[in-house]
C-alpha atoms as a PDB file:
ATOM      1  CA  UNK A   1      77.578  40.871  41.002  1.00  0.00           C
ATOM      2  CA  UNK A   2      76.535  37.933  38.533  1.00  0.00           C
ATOM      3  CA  UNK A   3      72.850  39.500  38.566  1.00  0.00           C
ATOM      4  CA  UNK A   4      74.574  43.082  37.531  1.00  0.00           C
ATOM      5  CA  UNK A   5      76.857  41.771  35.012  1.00  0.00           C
ATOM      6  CA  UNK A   6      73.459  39.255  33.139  1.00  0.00           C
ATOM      7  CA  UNK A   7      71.970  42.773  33.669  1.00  0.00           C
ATOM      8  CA  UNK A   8      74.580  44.803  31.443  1.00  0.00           C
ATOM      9  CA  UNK A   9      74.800  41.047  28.752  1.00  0.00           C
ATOM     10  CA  UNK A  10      70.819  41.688  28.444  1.00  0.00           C
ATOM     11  CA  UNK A  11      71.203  45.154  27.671  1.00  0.00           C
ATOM     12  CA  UNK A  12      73.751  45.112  25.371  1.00  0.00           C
ATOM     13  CA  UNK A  13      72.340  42.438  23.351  1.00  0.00           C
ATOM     14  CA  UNK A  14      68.950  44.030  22.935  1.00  0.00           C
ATOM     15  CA  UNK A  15      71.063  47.289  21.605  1.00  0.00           C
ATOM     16  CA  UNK A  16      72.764  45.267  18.699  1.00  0.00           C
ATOM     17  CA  UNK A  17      69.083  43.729  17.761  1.00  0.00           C
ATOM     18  CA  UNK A  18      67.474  47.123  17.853  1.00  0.00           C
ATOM     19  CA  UNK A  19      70.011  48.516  15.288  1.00  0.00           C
ATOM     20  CA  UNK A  20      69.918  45.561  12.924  1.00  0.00           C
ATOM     21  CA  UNK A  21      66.272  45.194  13.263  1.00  0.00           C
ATOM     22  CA  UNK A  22      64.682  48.317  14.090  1.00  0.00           C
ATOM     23  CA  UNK A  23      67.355  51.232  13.445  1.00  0.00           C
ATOM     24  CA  UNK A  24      66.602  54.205  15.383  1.00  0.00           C
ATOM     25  CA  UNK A  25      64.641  52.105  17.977  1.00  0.00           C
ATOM     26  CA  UNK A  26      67.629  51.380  19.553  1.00  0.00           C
ATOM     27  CA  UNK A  27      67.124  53.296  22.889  1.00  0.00           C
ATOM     28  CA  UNK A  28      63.312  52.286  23.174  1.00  0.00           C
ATOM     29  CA  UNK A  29      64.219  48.815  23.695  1.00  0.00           C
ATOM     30  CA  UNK A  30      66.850  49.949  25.793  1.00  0.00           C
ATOM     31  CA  UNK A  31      64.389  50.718  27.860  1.00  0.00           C
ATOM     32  CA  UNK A  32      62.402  48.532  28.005  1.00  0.00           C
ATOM     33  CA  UNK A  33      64.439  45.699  28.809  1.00  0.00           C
ATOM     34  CA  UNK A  34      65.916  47.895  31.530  1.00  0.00           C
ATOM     35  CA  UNK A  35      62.821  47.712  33.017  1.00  0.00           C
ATOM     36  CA  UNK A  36      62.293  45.079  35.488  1.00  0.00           C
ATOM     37  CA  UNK A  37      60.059  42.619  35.512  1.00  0.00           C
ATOM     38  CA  UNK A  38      57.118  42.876  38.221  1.00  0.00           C
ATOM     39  CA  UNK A  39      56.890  40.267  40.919  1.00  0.00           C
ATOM     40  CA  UNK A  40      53.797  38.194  42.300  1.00  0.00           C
ATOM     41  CA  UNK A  41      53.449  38.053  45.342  1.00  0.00           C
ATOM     42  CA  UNK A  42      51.151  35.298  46.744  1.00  0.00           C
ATOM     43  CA  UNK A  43      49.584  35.386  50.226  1.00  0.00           C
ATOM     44  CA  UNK A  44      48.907  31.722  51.915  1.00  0.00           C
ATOM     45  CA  UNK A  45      45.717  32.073  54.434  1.00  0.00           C
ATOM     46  CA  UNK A  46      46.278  29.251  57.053  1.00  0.00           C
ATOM     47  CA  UNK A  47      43.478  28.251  59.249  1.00  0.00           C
ATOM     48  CA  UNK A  48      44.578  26.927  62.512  1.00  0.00           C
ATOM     49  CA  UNK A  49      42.270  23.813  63.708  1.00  0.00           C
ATOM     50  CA  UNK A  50      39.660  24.201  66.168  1.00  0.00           C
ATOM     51  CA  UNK A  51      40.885  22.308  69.430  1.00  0.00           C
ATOM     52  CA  UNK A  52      37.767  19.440  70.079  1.00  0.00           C
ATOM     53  CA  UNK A  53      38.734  19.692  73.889  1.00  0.00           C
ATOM     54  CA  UNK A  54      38.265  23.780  73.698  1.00  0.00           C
ATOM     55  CA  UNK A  55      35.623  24.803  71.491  1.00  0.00           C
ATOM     56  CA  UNK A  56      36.903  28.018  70.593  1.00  0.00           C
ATOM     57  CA  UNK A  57      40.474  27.619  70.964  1.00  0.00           C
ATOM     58  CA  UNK A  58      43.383  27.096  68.563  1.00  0.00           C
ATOM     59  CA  UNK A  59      44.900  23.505  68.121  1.00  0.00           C
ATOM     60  CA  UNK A  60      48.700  23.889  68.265  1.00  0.00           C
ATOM     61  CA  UNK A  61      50.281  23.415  64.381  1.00  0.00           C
ATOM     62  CA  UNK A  62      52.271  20.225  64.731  1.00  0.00           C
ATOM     63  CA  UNK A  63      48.475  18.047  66.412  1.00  0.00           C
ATOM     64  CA  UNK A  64      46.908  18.179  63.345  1.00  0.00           C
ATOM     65  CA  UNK A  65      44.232  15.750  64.015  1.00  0.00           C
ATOM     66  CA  UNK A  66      46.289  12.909  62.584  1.00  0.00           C
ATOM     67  CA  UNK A  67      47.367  10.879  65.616  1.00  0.00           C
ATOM     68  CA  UNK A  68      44.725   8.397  67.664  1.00  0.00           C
ATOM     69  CA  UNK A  69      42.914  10.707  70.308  1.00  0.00           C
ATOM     70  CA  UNK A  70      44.463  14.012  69.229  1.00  0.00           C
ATOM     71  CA  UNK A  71      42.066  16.699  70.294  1.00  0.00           C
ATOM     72  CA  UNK A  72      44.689  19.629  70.129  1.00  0.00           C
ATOM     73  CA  UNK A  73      45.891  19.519  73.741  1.00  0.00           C
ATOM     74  CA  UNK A  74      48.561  20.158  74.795  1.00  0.00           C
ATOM     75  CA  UNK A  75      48.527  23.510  76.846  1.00  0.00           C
ATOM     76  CA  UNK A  76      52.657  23.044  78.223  1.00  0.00           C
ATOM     77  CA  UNK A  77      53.755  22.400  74.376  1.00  0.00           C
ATOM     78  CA  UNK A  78      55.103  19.537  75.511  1.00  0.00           C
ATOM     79  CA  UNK A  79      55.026  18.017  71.606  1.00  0.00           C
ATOM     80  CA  UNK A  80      56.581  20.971  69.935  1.00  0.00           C
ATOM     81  CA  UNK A  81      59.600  18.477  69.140  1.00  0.00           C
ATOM     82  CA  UNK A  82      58.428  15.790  66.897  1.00  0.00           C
ATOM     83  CA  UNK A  83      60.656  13.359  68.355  1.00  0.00           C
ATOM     84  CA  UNK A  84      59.440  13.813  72.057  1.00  0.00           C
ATOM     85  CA  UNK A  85      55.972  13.774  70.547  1.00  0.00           C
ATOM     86  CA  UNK A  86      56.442  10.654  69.032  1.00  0.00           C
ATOM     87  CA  UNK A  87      58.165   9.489  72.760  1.00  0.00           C
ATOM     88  CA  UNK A  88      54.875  10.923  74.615  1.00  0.00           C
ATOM     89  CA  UNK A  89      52.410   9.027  72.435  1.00  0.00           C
ATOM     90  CA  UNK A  90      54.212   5.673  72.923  1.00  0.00           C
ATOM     91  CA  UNK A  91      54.298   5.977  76.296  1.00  0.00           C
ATOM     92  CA  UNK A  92      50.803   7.149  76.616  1.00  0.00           C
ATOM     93  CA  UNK A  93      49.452   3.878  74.902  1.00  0.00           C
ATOM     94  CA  UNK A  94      51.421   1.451  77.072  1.00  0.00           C
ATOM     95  CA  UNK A  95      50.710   3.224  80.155  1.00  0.00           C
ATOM     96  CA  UNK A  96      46.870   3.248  79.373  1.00  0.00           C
ATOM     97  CA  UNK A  97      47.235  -0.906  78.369  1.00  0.00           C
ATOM     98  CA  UNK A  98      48.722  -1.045  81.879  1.00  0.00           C
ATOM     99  CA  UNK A  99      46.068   0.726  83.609  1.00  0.00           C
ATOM    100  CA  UNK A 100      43.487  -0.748  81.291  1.00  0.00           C
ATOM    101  CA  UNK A 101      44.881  -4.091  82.897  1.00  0.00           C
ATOM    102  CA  UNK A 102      45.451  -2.732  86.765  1.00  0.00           C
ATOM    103  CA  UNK A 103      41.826  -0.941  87.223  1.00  0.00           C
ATOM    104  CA  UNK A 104      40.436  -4.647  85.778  1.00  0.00           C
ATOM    105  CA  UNK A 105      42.855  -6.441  88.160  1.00  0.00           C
ATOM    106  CA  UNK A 106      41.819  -4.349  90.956  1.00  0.00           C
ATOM    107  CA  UNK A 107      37.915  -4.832  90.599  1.00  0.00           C
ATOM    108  CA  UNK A 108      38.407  -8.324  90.183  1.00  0.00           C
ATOM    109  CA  UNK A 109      39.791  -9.680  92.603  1.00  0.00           C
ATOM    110  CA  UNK A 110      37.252  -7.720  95.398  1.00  0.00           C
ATOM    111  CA  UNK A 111      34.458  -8.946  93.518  1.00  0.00           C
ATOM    112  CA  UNK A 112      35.444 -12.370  93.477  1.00  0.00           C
ATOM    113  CA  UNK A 113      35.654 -12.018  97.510  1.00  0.00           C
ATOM    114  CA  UNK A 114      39.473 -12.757  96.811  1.00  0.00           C
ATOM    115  CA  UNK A 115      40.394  -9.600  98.669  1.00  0.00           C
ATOM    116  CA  UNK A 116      40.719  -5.723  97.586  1.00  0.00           C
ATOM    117  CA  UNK A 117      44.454  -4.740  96.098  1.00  0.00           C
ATOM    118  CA  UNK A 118      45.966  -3.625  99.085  1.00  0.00           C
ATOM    119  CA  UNK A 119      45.468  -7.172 100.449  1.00  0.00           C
ATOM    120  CA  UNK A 120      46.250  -9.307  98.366  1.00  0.00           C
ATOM    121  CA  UNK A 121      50.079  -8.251  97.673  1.00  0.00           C
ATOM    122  CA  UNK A 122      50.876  -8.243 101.376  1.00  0.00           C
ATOM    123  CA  UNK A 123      49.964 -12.341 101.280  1.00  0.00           C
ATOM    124  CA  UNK A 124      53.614 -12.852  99.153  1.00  0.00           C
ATOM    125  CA  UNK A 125      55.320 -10.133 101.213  1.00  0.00           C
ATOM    126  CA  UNK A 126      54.169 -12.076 104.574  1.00  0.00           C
ATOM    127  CA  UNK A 127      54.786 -15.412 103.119  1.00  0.00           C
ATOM    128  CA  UNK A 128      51.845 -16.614 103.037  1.00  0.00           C
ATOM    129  CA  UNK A 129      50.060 -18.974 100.271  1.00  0.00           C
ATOM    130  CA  UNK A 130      49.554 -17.580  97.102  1.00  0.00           C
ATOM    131  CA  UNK A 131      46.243 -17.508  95.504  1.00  0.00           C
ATOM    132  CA  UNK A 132      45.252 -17.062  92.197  1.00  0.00           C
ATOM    133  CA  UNK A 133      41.391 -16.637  91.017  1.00  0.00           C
ATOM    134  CA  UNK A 134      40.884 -18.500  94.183  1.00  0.00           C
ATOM    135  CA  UNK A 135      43.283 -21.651  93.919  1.00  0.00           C
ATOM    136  CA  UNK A 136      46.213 -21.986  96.198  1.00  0.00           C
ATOM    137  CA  UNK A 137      49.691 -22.148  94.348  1.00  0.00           C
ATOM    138  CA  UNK A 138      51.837 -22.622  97.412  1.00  0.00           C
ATOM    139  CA  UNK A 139      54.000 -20.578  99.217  1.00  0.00           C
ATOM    140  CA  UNK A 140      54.518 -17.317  97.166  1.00  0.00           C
ATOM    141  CA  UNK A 141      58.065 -15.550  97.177  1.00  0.00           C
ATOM    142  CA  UNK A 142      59.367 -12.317  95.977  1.00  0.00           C
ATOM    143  CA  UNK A 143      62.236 -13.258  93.926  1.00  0.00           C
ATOM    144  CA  UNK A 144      60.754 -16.237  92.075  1.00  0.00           C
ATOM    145  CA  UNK A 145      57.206 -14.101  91.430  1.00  0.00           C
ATOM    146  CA  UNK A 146      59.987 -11.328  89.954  1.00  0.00           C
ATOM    147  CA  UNK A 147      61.768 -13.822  87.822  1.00  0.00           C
ATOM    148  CA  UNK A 148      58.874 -14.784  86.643  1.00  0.00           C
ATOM    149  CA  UNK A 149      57.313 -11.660  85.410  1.00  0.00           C
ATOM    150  CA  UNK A 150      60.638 -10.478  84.130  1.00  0.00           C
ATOM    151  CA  UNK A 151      61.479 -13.398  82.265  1.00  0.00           C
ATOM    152  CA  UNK A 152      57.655 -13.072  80.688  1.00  0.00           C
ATOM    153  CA  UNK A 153      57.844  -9.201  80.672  1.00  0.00           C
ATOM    154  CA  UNK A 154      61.470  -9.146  79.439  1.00  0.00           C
ATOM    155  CA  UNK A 155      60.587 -11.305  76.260  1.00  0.00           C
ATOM    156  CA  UNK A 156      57.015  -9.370  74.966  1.00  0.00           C
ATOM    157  CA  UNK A 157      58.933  -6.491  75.529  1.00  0.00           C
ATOM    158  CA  UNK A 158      62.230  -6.517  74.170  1.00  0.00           C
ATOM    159  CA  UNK A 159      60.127  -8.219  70.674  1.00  0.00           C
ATOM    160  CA  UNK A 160      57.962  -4.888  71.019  1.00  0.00           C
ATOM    161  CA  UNK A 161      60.607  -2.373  71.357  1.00  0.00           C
ATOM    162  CA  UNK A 162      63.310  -3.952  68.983  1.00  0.00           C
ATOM    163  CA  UNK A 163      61.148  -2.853  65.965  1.00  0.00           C
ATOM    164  CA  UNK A 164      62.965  -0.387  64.437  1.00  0.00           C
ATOM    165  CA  UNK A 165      59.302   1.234  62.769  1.00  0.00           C
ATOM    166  CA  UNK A 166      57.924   3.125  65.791  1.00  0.00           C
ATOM    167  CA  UNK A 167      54.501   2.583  64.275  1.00  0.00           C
ATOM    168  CA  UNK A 168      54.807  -1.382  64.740  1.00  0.00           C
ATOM    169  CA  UNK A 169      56.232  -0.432  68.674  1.00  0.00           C
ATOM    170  CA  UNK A 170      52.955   0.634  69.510  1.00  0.00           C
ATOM    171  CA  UNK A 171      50.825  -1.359  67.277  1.00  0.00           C
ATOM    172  CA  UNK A 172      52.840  -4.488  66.881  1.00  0.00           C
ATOM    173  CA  UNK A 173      50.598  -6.909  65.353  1.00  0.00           C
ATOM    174  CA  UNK A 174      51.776 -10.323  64.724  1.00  0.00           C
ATOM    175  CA  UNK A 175      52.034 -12.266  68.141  1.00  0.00           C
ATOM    176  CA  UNK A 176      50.929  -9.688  70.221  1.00  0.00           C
ATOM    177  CA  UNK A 177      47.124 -10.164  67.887  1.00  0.00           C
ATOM    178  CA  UNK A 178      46.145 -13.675  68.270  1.00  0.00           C
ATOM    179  CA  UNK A 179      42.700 -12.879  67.762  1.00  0.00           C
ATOM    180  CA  UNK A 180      43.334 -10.688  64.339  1.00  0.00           C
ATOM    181  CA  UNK A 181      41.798  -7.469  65.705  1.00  0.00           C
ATOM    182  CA  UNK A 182      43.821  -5.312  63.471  1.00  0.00           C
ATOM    183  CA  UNK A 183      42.199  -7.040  60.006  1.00  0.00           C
ATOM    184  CA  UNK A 184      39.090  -5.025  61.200  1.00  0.00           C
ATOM    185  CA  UNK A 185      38.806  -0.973  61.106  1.00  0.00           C
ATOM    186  CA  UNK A 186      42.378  -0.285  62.801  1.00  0.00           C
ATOM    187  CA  UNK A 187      41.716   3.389  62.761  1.00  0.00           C
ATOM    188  CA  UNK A 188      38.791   3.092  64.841  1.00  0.00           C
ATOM    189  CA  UNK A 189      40.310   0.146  67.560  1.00  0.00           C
ATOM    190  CA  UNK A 190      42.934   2.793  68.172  1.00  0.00           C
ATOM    191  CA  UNK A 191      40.924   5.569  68.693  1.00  0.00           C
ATOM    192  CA  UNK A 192      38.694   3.624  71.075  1.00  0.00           C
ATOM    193  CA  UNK A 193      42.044   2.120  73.058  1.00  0.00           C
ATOM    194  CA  UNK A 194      43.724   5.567  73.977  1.00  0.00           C
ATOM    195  CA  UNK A 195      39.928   6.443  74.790  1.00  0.00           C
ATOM    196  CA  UNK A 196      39.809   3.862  77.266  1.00  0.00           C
ATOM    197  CA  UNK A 197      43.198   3.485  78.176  1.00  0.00           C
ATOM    198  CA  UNK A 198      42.849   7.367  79.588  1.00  0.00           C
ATOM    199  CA  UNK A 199      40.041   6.956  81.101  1.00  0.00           C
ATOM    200  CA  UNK A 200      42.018   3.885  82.810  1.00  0.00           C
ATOM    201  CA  UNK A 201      44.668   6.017  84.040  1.00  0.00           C
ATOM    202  CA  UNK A 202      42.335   8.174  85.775  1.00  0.00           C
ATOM    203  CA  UNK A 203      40.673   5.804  87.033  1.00  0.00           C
ATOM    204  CA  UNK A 204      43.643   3.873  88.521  1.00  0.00           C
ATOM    205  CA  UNK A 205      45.339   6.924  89.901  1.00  0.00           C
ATOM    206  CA  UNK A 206      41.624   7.312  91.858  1.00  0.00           C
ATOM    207  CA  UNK A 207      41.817   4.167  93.159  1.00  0.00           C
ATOM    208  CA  UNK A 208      45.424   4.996  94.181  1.00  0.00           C
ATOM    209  CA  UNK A 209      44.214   8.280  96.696  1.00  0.00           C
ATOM    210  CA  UNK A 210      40.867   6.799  97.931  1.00  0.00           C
ATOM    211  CA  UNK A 211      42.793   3.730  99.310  1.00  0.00           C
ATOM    212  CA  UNK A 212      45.186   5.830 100.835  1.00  0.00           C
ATOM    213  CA  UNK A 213      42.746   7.776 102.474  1.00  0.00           C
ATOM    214  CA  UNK A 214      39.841   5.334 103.214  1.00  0.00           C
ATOM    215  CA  UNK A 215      42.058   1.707 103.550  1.00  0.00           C
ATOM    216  CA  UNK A 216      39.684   0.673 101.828  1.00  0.00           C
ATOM    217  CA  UNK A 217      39.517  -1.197  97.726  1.00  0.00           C
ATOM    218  CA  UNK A 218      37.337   0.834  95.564  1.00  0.00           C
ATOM    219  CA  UNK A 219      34.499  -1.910  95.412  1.00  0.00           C
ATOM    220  CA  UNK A 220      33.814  -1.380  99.304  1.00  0.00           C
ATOM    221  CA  UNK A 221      34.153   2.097  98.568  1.00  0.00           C
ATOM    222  CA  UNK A 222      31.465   2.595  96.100  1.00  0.00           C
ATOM    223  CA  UNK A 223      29.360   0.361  98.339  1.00  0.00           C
ATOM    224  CA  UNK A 224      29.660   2.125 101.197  1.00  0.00           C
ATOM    225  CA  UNK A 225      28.686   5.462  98.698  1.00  0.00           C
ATOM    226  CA  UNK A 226      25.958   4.182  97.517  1.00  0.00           C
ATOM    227  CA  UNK A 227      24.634   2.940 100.874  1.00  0.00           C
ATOM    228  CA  UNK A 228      24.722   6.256 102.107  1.00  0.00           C
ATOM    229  CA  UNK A 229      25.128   8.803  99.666  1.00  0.00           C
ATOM    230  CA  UNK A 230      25.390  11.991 102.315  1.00  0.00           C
ATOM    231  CA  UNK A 231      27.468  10.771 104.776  1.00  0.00           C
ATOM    232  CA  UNK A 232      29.737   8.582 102.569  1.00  0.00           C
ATOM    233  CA  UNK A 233      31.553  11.042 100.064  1.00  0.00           C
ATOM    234  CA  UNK A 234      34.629  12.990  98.957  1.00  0.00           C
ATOM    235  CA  UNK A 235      33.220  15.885 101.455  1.00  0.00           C
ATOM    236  CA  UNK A 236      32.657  13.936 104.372  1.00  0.00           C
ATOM    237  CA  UNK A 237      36.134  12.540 104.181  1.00  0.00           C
ATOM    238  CA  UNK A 238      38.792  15.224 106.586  1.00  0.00           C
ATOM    239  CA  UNK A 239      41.800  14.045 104.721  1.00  0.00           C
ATOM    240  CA  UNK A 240      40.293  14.742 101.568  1.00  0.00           C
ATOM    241  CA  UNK A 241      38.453  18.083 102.593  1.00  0.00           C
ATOM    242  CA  UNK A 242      39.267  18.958 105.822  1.00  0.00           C
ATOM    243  CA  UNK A 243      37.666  22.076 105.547  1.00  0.00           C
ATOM    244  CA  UNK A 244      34.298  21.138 105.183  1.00  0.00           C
ATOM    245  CA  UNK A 245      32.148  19.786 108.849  1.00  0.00           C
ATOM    246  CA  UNK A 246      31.959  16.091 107.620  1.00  0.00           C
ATOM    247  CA  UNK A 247      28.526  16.839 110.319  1.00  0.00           C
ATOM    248  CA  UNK A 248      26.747  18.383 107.303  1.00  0.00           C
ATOM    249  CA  UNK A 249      26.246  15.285 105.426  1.00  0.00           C
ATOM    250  CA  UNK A 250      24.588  13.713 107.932  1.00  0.00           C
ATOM    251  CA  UNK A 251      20.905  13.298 108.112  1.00  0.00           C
ATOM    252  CA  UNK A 252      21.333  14.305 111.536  1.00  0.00           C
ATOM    253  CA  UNK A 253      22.650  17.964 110.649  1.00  0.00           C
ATOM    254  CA  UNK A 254      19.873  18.314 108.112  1.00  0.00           C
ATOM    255  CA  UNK A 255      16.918  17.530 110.058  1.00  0.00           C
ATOM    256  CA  UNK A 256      17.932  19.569 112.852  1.00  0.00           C
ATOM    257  CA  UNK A 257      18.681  22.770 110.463  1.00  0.00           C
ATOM    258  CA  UNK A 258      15.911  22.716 108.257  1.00  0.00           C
ATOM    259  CA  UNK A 259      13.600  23.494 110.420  1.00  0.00           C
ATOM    260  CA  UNK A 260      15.332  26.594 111.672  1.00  0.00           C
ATOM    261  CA  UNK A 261      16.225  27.751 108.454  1.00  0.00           C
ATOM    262  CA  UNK A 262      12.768  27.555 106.886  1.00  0.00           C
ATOM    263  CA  UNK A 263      10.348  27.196 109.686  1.00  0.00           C
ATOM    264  CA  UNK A 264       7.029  25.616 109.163  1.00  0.00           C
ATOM    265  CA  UNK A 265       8.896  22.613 106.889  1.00  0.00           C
END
């Protein structure tokens, strides 16, 4: 209606200017002010990112390449909603500083001869002596080693997620940098972190399915490997393949076979 009625103003106006101005012009300007006015349109071409973990695949709009470690997946859309995303990557970064901690924890203390991480636990749960790096710190119990740790745990933690910037949750700074890492190239520490910290996570959640198959920590695990590549592996293992004749990674099954299959070898 107001569009109609600035429509009929325009037109009117132009007819009193063409007879003051122009006489008998009157109904060519008429016209051409009727005429309306034609309208660019502009197209926008927008090039969806190449996902680095897909060569050939589309990066979904909202992982731009901005965030530490993005590499565009995210095949569930799990991030569509920016403030879940920002939920997942928080949690991603202090689960990989846990694991980045656990896997070192774990190789430790079966290196040191302390005993592999199934072991060493059980020592509090029995009552025993609790040792740590090797030196004996008494009779260990569960509710003073938990009051510990949450007393410790409680305070970093409740500093870390009272800040109200979600950046400085993640990447506190402050206390939490005694040795001033973040003065250095920040942008490149991160990326290397969530790297590592994933490759932590793996890591730890292997450890996690080899003991509970083998018994075993993953130091005596990789020795035993290595000591016998064939017959110490993920195939020879019936829990974890059961499919596969754990037989035929022996030397045994080999030596006896070849010769049949291929005679003259």
């Amino acid at each position: 209606m107001a569009q109609a009625l600035a429509t009929r103003a325009l037109l009117a106006k132009t007819t009193v200017v063409g007879k003051s101005a122009f006489g008998g012009n009157t109904k060519a300007l008429v016209a051409r002010a009727a005429k309306p006015a034609a309208v660019r349109s502009v197209a926008l071409n927008v090039v969806a990112r190449d996902a680095p973990w897909c060569p050939g695949t589309e990066a979904p709009s909202y992982l731009d390449g901005s965030l530490p470690g993005d590499f565009g997946f995210d095949p569930l859309g799990l991030g569509k909603d920016p403030a879940m995303l920002a939920q997942f990557r928080e949690a991603e970064v202090i689960h990989a500083r846990w694991c980045m901690l656990a896997i070192a924890g774990m190789l430790t203390t079966e290196i040191l001869g302390i005993g592999n991480w199934i072991e060493v636990p059980l020592d509090m749960a029995n009552g025993k002596d609790s040792l740590y790096l090797g030196q004996n710190l008494g009779p260990a119990m569960v509710w003073s080693t938990l009051a510990v740790e949450g007393l410790l745990m409680g305070v970093a933690e409740g500093r870390r997620a009272g800040a109200s910037d979600p950046e400085a949750r993640i990447y506190p700074g402050g206390a939490f940098d005694p040795m001033g890492m973040s003065k250095g190239n920040l942008d490149e520490l991160k990326l290397k972190e969530i790297k590592n910290g994933r490759l932590a996570m793996v890591a730890v959640f292997g450890v996690y399915m080899q003991s509970a198959v083998t018994g075993e920590g993953p130091v005596a695990n990789w020795v035993a490997h290595i000591s016998d590549p064939w017959s110490a592996n993920v195939g020879t293992n019936a829990v974890a393949l059961p499919y596969i004749n754990p037989e035929a990674f022996g030397s045994g099954f080999w030596a006896a076979a070849a010769p049949t299959w291929y005679p003259g070898m």
